[in-house]
N, C-alpha and C. Protein backbone atom coordinates (compact mmCIF):
# COMPACT_ATOMS: atom_id res chain seq x y z
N UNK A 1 -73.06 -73.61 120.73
CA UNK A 1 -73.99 -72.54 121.03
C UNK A 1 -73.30 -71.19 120.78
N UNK A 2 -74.22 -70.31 119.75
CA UNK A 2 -73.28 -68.60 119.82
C UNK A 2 -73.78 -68.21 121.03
N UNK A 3 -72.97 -67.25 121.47
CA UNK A 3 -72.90 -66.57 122.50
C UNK A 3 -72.48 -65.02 121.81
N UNK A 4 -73.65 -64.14 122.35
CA UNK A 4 -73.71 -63.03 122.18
C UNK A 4 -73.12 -62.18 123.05
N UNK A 5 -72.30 -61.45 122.55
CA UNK A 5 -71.64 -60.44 124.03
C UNK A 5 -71.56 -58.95 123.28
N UNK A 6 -72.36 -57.98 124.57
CA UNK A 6 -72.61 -56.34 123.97
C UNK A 6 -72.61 -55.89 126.08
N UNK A 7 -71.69 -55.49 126.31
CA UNK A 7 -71.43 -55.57 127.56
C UNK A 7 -72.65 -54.32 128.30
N UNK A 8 -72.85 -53.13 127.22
CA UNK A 8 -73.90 -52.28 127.26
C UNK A 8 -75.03 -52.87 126.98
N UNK A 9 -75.63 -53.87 125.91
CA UNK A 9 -77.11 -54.09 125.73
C UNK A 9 -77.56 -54.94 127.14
N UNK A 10 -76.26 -55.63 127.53
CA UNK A 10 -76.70 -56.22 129.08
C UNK A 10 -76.89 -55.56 129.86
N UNK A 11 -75.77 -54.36 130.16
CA UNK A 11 -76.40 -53.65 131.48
C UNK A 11 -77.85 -52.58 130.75
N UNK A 12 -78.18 -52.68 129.62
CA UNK A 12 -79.47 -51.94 129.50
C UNK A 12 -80.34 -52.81 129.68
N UNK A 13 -80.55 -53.97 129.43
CA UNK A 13 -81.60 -54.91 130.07
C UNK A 13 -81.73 -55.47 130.64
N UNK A 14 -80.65 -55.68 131.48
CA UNK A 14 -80.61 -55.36 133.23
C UNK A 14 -81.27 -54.20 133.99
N UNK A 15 -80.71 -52.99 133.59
CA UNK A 15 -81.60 -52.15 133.74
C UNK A 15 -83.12 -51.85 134.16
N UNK A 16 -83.34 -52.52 132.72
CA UNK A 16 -85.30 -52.13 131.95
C UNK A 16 -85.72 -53.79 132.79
N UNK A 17 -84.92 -54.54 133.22
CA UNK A 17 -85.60 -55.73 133.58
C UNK A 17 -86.72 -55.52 134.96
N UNK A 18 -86.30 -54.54 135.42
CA UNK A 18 -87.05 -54.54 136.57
C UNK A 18 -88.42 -53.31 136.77
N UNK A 19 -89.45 -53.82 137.15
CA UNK A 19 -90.58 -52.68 137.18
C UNK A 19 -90.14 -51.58 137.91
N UNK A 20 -89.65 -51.47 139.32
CA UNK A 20 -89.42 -50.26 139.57
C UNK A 20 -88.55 -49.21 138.85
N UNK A 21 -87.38 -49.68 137.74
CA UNK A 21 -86.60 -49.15 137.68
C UNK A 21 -87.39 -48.42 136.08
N UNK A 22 -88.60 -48.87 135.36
CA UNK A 22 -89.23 -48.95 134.30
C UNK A 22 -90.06 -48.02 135.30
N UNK A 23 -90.32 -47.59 135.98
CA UNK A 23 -91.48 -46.51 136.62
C UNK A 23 -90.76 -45.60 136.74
N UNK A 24 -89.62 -45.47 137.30
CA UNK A 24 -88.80 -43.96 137.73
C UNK A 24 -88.36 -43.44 136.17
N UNK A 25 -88.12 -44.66 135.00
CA UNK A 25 -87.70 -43.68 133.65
C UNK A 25 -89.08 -43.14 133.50
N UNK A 26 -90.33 -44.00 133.64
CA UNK A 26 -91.09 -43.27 133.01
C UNK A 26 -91.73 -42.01 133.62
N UNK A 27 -91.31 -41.93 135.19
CA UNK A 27 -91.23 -40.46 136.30
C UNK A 27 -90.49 -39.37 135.43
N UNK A 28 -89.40 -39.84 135.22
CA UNK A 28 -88.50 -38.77 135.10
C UNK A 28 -88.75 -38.61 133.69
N UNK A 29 -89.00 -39.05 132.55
CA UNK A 29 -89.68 -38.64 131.41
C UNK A 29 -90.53 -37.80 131.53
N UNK A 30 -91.27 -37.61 132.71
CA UNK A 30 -92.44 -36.60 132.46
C UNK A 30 -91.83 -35.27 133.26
N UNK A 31 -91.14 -35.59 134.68
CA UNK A 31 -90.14 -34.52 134.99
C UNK A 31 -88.91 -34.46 135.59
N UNK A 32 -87.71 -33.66 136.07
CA UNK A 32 -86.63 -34.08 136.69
C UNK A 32 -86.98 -34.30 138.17
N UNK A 33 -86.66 -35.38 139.39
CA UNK A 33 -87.14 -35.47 140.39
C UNK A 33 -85.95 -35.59 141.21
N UNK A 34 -86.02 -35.66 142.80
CA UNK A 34 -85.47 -35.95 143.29
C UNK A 34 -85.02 -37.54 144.03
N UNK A 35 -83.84 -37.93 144.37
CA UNK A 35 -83.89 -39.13 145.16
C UNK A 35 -85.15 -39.25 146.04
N UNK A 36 -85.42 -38.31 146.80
CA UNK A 36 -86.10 -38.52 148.10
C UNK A 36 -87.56 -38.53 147.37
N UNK A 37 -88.08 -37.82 146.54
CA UNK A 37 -89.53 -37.63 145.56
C UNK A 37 -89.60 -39.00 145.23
N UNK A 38 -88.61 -39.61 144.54
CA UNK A 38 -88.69 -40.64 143.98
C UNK A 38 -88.97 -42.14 145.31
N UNK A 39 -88.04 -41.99 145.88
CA UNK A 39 -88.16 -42.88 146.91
C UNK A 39 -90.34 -42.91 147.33
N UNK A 40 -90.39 -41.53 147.89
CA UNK A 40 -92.05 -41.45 148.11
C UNK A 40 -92.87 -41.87 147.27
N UNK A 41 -92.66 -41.60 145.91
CA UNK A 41 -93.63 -42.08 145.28
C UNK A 41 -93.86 -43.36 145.19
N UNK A 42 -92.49 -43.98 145.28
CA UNK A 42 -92.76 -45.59 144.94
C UNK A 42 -92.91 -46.54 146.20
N UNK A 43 -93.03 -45.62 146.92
CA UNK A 43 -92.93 -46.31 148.31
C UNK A 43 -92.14 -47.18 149.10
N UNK A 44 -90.73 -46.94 148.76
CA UNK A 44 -89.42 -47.19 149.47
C UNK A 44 -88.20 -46.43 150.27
N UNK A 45 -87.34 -47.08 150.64
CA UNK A 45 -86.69 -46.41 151.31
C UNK A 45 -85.43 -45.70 150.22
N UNK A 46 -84.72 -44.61 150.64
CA UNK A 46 -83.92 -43.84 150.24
C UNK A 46 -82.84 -44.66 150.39
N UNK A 47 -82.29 -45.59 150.74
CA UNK A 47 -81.39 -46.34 150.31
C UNK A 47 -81.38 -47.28 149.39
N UNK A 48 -82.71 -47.76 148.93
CA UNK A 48 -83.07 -48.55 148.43
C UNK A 48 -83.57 -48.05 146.60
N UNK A 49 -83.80 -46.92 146.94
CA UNK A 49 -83.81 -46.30 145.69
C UNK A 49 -83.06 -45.66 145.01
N UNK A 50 -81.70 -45.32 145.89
CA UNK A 50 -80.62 -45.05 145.25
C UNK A 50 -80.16 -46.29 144.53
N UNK A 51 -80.04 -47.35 144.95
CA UNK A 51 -79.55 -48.70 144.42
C UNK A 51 -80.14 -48.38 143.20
N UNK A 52 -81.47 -48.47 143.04
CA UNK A 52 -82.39 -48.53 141.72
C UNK A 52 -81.57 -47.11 140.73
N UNK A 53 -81.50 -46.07 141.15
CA UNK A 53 -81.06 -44.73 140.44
C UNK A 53 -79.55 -45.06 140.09
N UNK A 54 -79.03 -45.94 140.87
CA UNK A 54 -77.66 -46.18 140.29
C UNK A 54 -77.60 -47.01 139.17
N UNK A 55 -78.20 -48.26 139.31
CA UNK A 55 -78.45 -49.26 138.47
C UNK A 55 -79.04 -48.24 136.99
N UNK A 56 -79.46 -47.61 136.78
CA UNK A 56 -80.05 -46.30 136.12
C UNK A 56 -79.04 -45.74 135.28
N UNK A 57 -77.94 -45.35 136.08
CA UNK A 57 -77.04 -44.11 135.88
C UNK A 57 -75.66 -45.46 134.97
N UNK A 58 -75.84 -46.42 135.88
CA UNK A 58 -74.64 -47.63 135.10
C UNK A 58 -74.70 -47.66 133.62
N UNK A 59 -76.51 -47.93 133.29
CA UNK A 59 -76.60 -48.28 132.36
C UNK A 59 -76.69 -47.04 131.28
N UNK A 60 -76.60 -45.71 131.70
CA UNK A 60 -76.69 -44.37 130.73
C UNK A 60 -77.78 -44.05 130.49
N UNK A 61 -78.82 -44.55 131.22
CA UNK A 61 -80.34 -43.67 131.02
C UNK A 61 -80.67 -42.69 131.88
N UNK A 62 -79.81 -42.56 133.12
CA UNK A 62 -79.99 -41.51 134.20
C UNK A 62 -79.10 -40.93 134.43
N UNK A 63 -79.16 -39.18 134.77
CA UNK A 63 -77.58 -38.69 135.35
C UNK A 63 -78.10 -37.96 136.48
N UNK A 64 -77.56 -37.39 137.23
CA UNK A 64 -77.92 -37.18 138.53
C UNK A 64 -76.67 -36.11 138.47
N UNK A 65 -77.32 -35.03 139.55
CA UNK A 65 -76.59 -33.79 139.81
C UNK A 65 -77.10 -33.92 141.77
N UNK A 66 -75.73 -33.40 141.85
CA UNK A 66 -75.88 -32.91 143.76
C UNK A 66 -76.46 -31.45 143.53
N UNK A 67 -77.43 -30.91 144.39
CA UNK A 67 -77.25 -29.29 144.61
C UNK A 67 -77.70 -29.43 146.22
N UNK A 68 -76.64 -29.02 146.69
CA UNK A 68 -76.47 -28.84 147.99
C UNK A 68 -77.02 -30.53 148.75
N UNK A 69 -77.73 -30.62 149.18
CA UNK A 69 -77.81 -32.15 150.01
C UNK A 69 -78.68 -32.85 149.12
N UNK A 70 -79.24 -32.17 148.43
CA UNK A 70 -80.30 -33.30 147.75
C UNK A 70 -79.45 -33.91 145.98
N UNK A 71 -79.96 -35.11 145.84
CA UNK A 71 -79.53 -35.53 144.57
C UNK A 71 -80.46 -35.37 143.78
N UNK A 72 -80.23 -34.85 142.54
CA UNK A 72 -81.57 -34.85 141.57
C UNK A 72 -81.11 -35.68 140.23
N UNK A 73 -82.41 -36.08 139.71
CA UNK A 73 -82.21 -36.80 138.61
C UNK A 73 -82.90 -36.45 137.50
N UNK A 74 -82.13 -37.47 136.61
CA UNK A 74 -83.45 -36.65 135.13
C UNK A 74 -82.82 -37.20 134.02
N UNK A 75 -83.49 -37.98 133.10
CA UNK A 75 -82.85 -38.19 131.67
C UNK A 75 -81.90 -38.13 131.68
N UNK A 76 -80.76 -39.15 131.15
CA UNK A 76 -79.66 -38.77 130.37
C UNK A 76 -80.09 -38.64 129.14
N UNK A 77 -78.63 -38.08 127.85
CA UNK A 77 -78.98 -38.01 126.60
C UNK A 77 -78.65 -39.21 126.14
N UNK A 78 -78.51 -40.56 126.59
CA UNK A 78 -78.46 -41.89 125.79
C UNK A 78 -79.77 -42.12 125.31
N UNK A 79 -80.69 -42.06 125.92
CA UNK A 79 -82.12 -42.71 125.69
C UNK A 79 -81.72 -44.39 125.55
N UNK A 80 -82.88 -44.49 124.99
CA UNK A 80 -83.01 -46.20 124.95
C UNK A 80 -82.95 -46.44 123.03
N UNK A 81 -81.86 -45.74 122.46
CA UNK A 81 -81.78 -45.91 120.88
C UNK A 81 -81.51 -47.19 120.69
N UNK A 82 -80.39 -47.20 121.61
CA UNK A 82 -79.68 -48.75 121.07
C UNK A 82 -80.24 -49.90 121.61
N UNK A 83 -80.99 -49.95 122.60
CA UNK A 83 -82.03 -51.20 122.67
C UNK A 83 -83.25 -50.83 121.88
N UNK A 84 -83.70 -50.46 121.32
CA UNK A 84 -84.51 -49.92 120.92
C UNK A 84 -84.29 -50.63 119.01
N UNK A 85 -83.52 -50.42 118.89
CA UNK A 85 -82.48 -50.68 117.43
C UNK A 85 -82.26 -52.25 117.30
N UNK A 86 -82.08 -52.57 118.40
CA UNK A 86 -81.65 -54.43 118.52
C UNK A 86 -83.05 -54.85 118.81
N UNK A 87 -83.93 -54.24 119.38
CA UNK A 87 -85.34 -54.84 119.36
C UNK A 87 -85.94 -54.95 118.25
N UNK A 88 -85.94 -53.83 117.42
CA UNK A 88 -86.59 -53.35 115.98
C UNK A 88 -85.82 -54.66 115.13
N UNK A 89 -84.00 -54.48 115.00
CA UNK A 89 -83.99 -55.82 114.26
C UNK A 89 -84.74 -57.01 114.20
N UNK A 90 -84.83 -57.43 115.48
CA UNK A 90 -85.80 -58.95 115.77
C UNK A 90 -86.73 -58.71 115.10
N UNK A 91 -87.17 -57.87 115.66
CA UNK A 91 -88.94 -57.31 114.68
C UNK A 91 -89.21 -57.28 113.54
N UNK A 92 -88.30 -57.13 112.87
CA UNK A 92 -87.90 -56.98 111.29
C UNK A 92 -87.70 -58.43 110.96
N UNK A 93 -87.02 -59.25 111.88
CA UNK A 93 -86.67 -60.75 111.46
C UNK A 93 -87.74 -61.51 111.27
N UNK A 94 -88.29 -61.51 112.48
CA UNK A 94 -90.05 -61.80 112.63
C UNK A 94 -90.86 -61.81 111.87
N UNK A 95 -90.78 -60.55 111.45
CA UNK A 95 -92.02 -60.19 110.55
C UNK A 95 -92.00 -60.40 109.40
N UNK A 96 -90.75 -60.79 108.68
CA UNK A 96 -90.04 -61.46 107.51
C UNK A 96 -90.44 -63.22 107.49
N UNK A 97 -90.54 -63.23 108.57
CA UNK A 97 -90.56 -65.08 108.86
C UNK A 97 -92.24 -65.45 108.79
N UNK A 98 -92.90 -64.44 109.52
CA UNK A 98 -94.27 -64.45 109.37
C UNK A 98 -94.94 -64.29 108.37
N UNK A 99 -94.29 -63.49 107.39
CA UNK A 99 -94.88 -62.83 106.30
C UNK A 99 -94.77 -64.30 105.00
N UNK A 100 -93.47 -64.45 105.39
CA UNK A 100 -93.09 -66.11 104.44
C UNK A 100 -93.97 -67.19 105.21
N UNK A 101 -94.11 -67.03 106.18
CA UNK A 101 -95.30 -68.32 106.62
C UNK A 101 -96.74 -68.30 106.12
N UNK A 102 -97.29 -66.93 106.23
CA UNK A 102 -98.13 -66.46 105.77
C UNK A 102 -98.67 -67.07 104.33
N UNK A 103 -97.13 -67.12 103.29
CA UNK A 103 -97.76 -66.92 101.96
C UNK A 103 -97.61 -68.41 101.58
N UNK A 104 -97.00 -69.24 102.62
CA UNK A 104 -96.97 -70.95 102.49
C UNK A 104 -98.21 -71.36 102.85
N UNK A 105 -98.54 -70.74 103.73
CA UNK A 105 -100.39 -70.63 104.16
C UNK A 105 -101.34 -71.06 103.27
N UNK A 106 -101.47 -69.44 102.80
CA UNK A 106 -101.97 -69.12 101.26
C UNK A 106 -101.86 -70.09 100.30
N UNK A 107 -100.96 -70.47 99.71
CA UNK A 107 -100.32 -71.86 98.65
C UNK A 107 -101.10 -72.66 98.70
N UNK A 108 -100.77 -73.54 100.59
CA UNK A 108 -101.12 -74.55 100.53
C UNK A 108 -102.82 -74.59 100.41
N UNK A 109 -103.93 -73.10 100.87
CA UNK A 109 -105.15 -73.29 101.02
C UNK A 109 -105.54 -73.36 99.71
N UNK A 110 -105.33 -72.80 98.52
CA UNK A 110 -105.02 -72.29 97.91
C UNK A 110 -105.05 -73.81 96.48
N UNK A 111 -103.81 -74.40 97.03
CA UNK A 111 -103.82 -76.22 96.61
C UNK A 111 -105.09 -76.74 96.98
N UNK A 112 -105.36 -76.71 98.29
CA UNK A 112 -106.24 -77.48 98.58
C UNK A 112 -107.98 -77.25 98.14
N UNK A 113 -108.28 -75.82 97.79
CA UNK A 113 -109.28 -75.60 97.35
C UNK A 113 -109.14 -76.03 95.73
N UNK A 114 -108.06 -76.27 95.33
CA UNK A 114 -107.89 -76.53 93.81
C UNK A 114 -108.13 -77.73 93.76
N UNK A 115 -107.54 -78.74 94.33
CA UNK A 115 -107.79 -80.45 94.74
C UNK A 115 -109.22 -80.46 94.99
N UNK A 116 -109.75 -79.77 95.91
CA UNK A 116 -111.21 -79.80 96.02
C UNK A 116 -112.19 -79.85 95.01
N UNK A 117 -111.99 -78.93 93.75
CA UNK A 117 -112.79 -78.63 92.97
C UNK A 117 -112.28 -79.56 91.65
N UNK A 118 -110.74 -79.76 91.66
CA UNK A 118 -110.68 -80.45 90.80
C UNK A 118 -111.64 -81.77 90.85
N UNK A 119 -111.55 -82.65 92.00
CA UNK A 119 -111.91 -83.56 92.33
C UNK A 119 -113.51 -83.71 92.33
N UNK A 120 -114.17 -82.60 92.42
CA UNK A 120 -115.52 -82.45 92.14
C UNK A 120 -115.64 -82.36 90.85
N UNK A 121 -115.07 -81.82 90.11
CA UNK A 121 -115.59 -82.02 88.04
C UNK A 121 -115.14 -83.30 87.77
N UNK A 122 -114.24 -84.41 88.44
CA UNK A 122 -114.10 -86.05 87.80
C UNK A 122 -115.27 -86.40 88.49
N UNK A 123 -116.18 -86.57 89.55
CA UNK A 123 -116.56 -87.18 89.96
C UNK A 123 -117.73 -86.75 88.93
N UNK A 124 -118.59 -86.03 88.41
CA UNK A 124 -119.35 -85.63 87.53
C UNK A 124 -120.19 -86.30 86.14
């Protein structure tokens, strides 16, 4: 069996694996928030959403600044390129494999409407 190892594409889809942590990027995409904002909106506790904002910050999609007691967050500049890039490959693989299935498709209907008709002018 290969075994794939990208010690970053894991902790990014670790990351993106979980819905809450896929709601706060898409929070903070629209603006910079706070721990405690964030916690309210999603309806958890402030300890519990730091876990999530850390898990965040591990993987390079979140950075976080102190100003005075509150933590704020907001985009890092990683974005999601490089999962984003290893997804698109597959996609590309895929759609290469589909596209060749596709035209074996075609062939074979293709044969078979020919057998069809051949077989109708002997019988004649």
């Amino acid at each position: 069996m290969v075994q794939y190892f990208d010690a970053r594409l894991d902790t990014s889809f670790a990351a993106l694996a979980d819905g809450t942590r896929r709601g706060v990027l898409e929070q903070l995409g629209r603006s910079e928030s706070s721990i405690t904002d964030l916690a309210e909106q999603f309806q958890m506790t402030l300890t519990g959403m730091r876990k999530h904002v850390c898990v965040l910050e591990e993987a390079g999609f979140v950075a976080t600044e102190k100003v005075g007691r509150v933590r704020y967050c907001r985009l890092s500049e990683r974005r999601l390129d490089e999962v984003v890039a290893w997804i698109d490959s597959y996609h590309q693989l895929w759609h290469q494999r589909f596209s060749a299935l596709d035209q074996v498709l075609e062939e074979l209907k293709q044969n078979e409407q020919k057998e069809q008709s051949d077989g109708r002018s002997k019988h004649r």
